[in-house]
Protein backbone atom coordinates (compact mmCIF):
# COMPACT_ATOMS: atom_id res chain seq x y z
CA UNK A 1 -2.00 -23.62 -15.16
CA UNK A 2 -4.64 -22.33 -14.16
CA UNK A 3 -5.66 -18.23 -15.17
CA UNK A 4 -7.57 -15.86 -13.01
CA UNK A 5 -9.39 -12.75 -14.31
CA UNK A 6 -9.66 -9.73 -11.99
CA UNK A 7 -13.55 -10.38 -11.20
CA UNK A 8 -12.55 -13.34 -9.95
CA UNK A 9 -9.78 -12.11 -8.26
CA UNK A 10 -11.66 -9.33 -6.25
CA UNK A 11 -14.48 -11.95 -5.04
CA UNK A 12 -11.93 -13.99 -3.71
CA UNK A 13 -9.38 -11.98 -1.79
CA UNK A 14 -10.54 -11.11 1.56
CA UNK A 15 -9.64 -8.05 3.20
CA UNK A 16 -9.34 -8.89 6.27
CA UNK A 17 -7.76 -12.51 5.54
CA UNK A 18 -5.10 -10.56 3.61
CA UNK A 19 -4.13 -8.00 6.60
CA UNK A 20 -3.61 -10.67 8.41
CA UNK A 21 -1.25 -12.71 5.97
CA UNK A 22 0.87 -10.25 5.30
CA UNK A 23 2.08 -9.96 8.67
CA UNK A 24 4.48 -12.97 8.42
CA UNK A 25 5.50 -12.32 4.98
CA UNK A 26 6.60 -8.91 6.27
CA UNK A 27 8.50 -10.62 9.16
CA UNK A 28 10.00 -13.72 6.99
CA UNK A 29 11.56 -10.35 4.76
CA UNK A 30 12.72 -8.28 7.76
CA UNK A 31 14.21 -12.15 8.84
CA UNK A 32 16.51 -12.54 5.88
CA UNK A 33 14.32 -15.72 5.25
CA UNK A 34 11.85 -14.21 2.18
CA UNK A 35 13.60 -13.19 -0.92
CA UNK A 36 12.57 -9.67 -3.03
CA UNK A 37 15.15 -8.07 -5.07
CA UNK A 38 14.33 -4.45 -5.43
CA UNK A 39 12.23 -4.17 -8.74
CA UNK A 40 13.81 -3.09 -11.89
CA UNK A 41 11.84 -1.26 -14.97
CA UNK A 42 12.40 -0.55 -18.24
CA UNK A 43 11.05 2.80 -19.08
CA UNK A 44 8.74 4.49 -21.50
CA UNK A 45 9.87 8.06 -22.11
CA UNK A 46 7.37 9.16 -24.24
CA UNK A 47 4.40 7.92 -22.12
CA UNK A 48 6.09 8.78 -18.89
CA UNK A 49 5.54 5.33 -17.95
CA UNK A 50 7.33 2.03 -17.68
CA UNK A 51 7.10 -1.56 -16.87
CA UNK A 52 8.45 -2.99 -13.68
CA UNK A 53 9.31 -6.57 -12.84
CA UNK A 54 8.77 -7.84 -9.25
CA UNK A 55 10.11 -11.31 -7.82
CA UNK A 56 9.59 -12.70 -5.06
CA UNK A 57 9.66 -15.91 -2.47
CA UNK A 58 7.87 -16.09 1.22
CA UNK A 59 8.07 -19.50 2.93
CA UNK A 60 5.42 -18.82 5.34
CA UNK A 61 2.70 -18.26 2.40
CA UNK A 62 5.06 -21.55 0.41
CA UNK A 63 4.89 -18.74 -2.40
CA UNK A 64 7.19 -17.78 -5.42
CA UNK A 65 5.74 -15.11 -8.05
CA UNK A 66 6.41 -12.43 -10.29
CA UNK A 67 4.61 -9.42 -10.92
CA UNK A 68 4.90 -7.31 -14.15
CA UNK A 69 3.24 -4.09 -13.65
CA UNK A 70 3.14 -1.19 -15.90
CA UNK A 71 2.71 2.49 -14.52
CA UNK A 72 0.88 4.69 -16.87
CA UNK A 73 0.28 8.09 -14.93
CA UNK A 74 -1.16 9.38 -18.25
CA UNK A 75 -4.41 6.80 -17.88
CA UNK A 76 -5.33 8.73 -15.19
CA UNK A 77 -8.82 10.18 -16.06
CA UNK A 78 -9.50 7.72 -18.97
CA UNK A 79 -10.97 4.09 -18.85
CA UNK A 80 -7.77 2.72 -17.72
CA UNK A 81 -5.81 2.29 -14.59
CA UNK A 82 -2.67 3.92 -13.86
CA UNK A 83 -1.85 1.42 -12.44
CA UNK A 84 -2.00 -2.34 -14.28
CA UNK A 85 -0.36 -5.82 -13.48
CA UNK A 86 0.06 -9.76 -13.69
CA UNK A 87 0.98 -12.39 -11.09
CA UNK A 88 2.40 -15.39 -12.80
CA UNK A 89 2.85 -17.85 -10.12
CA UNK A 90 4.88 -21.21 -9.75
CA UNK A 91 5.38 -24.02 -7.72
CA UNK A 92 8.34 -23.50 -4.96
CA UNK A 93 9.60 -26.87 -4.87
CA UNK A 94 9.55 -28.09 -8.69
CA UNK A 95 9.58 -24.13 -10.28
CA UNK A 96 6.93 -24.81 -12.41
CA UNK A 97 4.36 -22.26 -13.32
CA UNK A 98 0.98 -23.09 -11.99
CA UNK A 99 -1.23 -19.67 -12.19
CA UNK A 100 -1.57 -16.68 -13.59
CA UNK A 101 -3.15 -13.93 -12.02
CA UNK A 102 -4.42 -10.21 -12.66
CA UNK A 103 -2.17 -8.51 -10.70
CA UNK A 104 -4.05 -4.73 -10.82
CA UNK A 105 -6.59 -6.05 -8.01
CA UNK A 106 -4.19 -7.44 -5.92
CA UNK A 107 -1.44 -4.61 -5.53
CA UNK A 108 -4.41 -2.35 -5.08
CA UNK A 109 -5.57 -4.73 -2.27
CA UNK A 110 -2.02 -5.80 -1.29
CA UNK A 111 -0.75 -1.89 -1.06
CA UNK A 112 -4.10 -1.15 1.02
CA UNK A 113 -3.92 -3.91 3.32
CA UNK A 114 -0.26 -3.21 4.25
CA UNK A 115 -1.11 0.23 5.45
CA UNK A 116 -3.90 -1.60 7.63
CA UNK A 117 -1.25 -3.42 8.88
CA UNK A 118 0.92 -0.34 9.67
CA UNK A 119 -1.67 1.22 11.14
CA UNK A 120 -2.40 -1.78 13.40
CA UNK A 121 1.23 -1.72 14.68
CA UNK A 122 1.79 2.12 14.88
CA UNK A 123 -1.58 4.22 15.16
CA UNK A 124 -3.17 5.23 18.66
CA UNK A 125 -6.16 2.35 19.22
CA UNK A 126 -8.37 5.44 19.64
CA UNK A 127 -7.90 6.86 16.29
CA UNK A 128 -11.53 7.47 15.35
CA UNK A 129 -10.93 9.81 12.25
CA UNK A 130 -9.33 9.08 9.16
CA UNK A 131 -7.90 11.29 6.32
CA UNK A 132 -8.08 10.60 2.69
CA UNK A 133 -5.63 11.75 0.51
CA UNK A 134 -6.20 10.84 -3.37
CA UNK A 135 -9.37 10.14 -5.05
CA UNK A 136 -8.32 6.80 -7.03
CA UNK A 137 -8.56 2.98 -6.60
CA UNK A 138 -5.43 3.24 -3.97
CA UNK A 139 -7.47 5.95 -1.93
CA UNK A 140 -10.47 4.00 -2.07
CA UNK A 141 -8.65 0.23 -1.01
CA UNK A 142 -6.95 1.71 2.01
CA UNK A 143 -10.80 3.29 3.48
CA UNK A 144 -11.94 0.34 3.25
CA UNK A 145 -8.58 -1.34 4.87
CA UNK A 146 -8.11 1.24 7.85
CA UNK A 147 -11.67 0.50 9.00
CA UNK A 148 -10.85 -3.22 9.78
CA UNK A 149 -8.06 -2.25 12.12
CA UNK A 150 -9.16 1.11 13.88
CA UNK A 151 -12.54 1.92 14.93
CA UNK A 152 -12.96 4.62 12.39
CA UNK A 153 -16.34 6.93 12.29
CA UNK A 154 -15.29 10.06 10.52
CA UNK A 155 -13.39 9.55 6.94
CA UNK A 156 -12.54 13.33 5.13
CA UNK A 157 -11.78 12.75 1.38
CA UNK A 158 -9.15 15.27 -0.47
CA UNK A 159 -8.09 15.61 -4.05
CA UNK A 160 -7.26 17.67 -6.65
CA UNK A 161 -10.56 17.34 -8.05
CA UNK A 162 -13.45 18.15 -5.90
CA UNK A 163 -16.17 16.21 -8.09
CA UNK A 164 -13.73 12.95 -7.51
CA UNK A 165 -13.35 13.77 -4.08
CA UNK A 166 -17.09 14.21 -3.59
CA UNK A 167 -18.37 10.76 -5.83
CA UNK A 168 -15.60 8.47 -3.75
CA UNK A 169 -17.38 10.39 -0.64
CA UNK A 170 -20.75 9.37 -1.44
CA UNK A 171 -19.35 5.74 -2.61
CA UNK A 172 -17.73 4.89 0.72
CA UNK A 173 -20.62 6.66 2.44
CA UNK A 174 -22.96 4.33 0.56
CA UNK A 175 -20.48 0.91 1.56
CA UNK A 176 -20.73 1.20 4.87
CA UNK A 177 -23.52 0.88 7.95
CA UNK A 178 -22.79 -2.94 7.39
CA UNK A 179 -21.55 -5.66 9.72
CA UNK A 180 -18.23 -5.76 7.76
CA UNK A 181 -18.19 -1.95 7.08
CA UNK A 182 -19.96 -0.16 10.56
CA UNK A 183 -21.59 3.45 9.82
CA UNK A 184 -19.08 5.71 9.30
CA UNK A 185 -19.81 9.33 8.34
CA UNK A 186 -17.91 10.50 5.29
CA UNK A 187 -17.54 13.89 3.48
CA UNK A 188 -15.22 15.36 0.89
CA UNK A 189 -12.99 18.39 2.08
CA UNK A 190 -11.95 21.30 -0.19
CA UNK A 191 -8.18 21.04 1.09
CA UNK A 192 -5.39 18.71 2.17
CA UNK A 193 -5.11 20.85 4.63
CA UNK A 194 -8.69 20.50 5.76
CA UNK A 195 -8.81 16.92 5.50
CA UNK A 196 -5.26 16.40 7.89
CA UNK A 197 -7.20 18.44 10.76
CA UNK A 198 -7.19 16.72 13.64
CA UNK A 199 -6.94 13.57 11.45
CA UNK A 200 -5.81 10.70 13.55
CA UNK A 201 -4.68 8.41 10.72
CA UNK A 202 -3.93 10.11 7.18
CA UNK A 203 -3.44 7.60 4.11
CA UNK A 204 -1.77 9.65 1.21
CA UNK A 205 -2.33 7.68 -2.15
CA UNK A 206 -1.45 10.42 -4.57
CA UNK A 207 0.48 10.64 -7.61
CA UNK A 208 1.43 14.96 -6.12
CA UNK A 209 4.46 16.30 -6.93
CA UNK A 210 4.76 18.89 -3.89
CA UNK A 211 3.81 17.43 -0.64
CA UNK A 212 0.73 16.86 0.55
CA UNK A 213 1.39 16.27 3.94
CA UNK A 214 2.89 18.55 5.77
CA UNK A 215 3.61 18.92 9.35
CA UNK A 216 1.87 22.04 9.92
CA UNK A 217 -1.26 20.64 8.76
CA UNK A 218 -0.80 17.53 11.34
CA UNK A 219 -2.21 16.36 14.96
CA UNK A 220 -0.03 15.55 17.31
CA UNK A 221 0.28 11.84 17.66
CA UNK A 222 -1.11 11.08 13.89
CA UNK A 223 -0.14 8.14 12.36
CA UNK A 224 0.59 8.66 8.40
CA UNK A 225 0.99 6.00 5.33
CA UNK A 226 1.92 7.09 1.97
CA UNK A 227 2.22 4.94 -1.00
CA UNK A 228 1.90 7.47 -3.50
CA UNK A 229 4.73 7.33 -6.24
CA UNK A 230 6.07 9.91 -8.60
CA UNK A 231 9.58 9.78 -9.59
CA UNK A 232 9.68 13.56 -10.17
CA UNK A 233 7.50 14.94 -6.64
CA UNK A 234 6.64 13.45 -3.31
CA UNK A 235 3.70 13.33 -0.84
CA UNK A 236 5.25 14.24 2.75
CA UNK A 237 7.28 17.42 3.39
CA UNK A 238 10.90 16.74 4.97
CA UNK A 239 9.72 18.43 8.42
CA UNK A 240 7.45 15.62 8.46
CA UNK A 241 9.85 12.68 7.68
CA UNK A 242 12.08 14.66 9.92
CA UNK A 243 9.98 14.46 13.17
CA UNK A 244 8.24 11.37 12.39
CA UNK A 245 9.50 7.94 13.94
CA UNK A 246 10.06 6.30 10.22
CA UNK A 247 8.79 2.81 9.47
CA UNK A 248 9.64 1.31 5.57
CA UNK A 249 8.47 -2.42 4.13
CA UNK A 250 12.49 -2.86 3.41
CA UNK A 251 15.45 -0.27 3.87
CA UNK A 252 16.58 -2.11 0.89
CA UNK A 253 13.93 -0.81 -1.61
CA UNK A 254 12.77 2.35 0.16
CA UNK A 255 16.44 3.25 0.38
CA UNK A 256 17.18 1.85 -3.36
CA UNK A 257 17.55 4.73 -6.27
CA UNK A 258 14.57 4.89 -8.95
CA UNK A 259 13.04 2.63 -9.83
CA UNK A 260 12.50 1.02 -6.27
CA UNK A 261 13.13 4.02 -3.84
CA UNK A 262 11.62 6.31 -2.04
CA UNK A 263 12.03 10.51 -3.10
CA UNK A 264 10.54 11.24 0.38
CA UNK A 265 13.01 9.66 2.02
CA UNK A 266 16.00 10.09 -0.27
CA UNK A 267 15.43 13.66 -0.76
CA UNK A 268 16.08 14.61 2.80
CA UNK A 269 19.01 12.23 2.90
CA UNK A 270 20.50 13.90 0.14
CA UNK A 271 20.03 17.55 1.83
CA UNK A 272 21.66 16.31 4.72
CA UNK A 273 18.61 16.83 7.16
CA UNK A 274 18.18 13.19 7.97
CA UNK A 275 20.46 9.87 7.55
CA UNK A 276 19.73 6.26 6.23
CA UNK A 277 19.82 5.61 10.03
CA UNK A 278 16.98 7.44 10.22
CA UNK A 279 14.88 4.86 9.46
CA UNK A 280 13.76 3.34 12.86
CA UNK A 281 12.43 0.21 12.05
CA UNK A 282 10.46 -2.35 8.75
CA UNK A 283 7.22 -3.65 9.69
CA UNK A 284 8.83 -7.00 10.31
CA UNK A 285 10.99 -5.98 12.87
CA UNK A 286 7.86 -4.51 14.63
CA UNK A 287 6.31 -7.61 14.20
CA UNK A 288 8.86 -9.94 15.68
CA UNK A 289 9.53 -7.54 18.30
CA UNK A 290 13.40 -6.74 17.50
CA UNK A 291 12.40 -3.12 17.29
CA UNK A 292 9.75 -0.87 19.06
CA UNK A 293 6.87 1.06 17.86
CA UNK A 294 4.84 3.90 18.89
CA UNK A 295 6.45 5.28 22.42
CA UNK A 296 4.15 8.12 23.44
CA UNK A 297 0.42 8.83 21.99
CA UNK A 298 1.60 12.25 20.71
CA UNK A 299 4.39 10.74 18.64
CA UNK A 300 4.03 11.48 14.83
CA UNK A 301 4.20 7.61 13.40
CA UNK A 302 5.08 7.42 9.66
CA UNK A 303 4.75 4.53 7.16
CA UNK A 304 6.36 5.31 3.90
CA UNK A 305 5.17 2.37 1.35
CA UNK A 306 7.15 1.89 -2.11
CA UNK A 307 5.85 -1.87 -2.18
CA UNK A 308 7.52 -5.34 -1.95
CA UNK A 309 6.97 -8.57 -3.79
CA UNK A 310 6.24 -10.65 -0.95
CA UNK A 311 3.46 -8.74 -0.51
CA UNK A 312 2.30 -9.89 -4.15
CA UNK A 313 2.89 -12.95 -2.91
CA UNK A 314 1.02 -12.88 0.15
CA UNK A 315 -1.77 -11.89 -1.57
CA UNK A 316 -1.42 -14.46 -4.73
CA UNK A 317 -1.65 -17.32 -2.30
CA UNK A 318 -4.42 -16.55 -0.56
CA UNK A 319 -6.45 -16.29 -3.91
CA UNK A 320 -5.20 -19.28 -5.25
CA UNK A 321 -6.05 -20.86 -2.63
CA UNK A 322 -9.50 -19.90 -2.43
CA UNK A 323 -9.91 -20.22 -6.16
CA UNK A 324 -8.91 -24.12 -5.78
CA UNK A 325 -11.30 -24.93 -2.68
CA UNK A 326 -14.22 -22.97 -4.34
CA UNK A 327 -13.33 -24.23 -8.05
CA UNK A 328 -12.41 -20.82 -9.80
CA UNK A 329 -10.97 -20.08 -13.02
CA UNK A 330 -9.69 -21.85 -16.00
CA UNK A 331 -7.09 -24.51 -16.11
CA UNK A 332 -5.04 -23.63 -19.56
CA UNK A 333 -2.27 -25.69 -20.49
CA UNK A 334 1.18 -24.18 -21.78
CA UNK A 335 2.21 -27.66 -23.43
């Protein structure tokens, strides 16, 4: 089989490439043709962690993986991720395992790239100004993702702390004036608040227990993705999720209780101020066509992430696929 380190991973996943791709894996789940059981975990009390397992099949990519990844919110501020996975992938018509991948790059990547996608689908093609909620790797993937599909020129950076919020300022600020990554002027913001002014597109990658988006604080006709995930707080306030036109991966798993689900969906469900039906619509059905998106440019749009395997797999296919045609990695046998 043949093993792929996470250097190698990052220099051969495309951004771009990968937006792209996970279009029809998002439709092949929404068409009852992709398989991705909601992911299961077995937890870590004292490290208020645990480890999750991920399947998943997509015939359009001819994938089947499975992702182990552990979340750690604890590792936050130390040399490792909160965040850290593995891809083991395996041949769809014989079973047989033929890679293994680190998995941290790609659901950073992977989680990034489907709120591109989102925003492709749901945000105003004039959004020019993007908010930046969170100061970690998931902040710093989606940027860099939202700038392939909009034509952004202001990104605001907020966190919780301001010397994070300023260094992953001056880092993106740094990345871009280049034919991939066109000047864009970027600053860091003292508040949420601040940073959701007038923001056309807000990406909320935060691990918050209160919300940090909250309706008060947002434009009219803002288009908002939030993959942040903490199974005792949320990121979006229910008046948000309340007047936003809802768009989930899978009702299945954003609808699914912990470990899969969503809190700032199921919260208001439980309170009675929204139901399941609520949900208008996965980003396959807006990709087929079976259900509209944006209707009016001062709709509120919302994309509430809790990720999907066929996204891992998306991702895994593309990178083994460049790996073979460039000759990456090392072939290690299991026999």
């Amino acid at each position: 089989m043949l093993v792929l380190g996470r250097s190698q991973v990052e220099e051969l996943l495309d951004m771009g490439a990968l937006i792209d791709a996970l279009a029809p894996a998002m439709a092949d789940l929404s068409r009852g043709h992709a398989s991705a059981p909601p992911r299961t975990a077995a937890l870590v009390p004292d490290r208020s962690g645990f480890l999750a397992a991920m399947p998943g099949f997509v015939p359009s990519a001819g994938a089947l993986v499975s992702k182990l990844v552990s979340l750690f919110p604890e590792n936050a501020g130390t040399r490792l991720p909160t965040h850290q996975a593995l891809i083991a992938v395996f041949d769809p018509e014989t079973g047989e395992p033929v890679a293994l991948l680190d998995g941290t790059a790609i659901t950073a990547a992977r989680t990034g790239a489907c709120s591109a996608l989102s925003a492709r689908l749901l945000a105003r093609e004039d959004s020019t100004v993007l908010a930046v909620l969170g100061t970690g790797v998931q902040a710093r993937a989606h940027a860099h993702a939202m700038c392939r599909v909009r034509p952004i020129r202001e990104i605001r950076v907020a966190g919780r702390d301001p010397e994070k919020a300023a260094a992953l300022a001056a880092e993106l600020c740094s990345a871009s004036g280049t034919p991939e990554a066109p000047r864009v002027e970027v600053r860091a913001v003292a508040t949420y608040a601040e940073a959701l002014d007038a923001a056309d597109i807000v990406a909320a990658a935060t691990h918050a227990t209160e919300p940090v988006v909250r309706l008060d604080w947002l434009a009219p006709g803002a288009h908002v993705t939030s993959v942040g995930y903490n199974p005792a707080g949320r990121e979006v306030d229910d008046a948000t999720v309340v007047q936003s036109l809802v768009c989930v991966e899978s009702r299945e798993a954003a609808l699914a209780p912990f470990p899969a689900g969503s809190n700032d969906l199921l919260s208001p469900i439980r309170h009675g101020l929204i139901t399941a039906e609520h949900v208008h619509a996965e980003l396959g059905e807006l990709i087929t066509g079976s259900r509209p998106g944006r209707t009016a440019p001062g709709q509120i749009t919302l994309y509430k992430s809790v990720g999907v395997s066929v996204q891992d797999a998306a991702a895994a296919a593309l990178v083994l696929g460049a790996a073979r045609e460039r000759g990456k990695g090392e072939e290690v046998s299991l026999r």
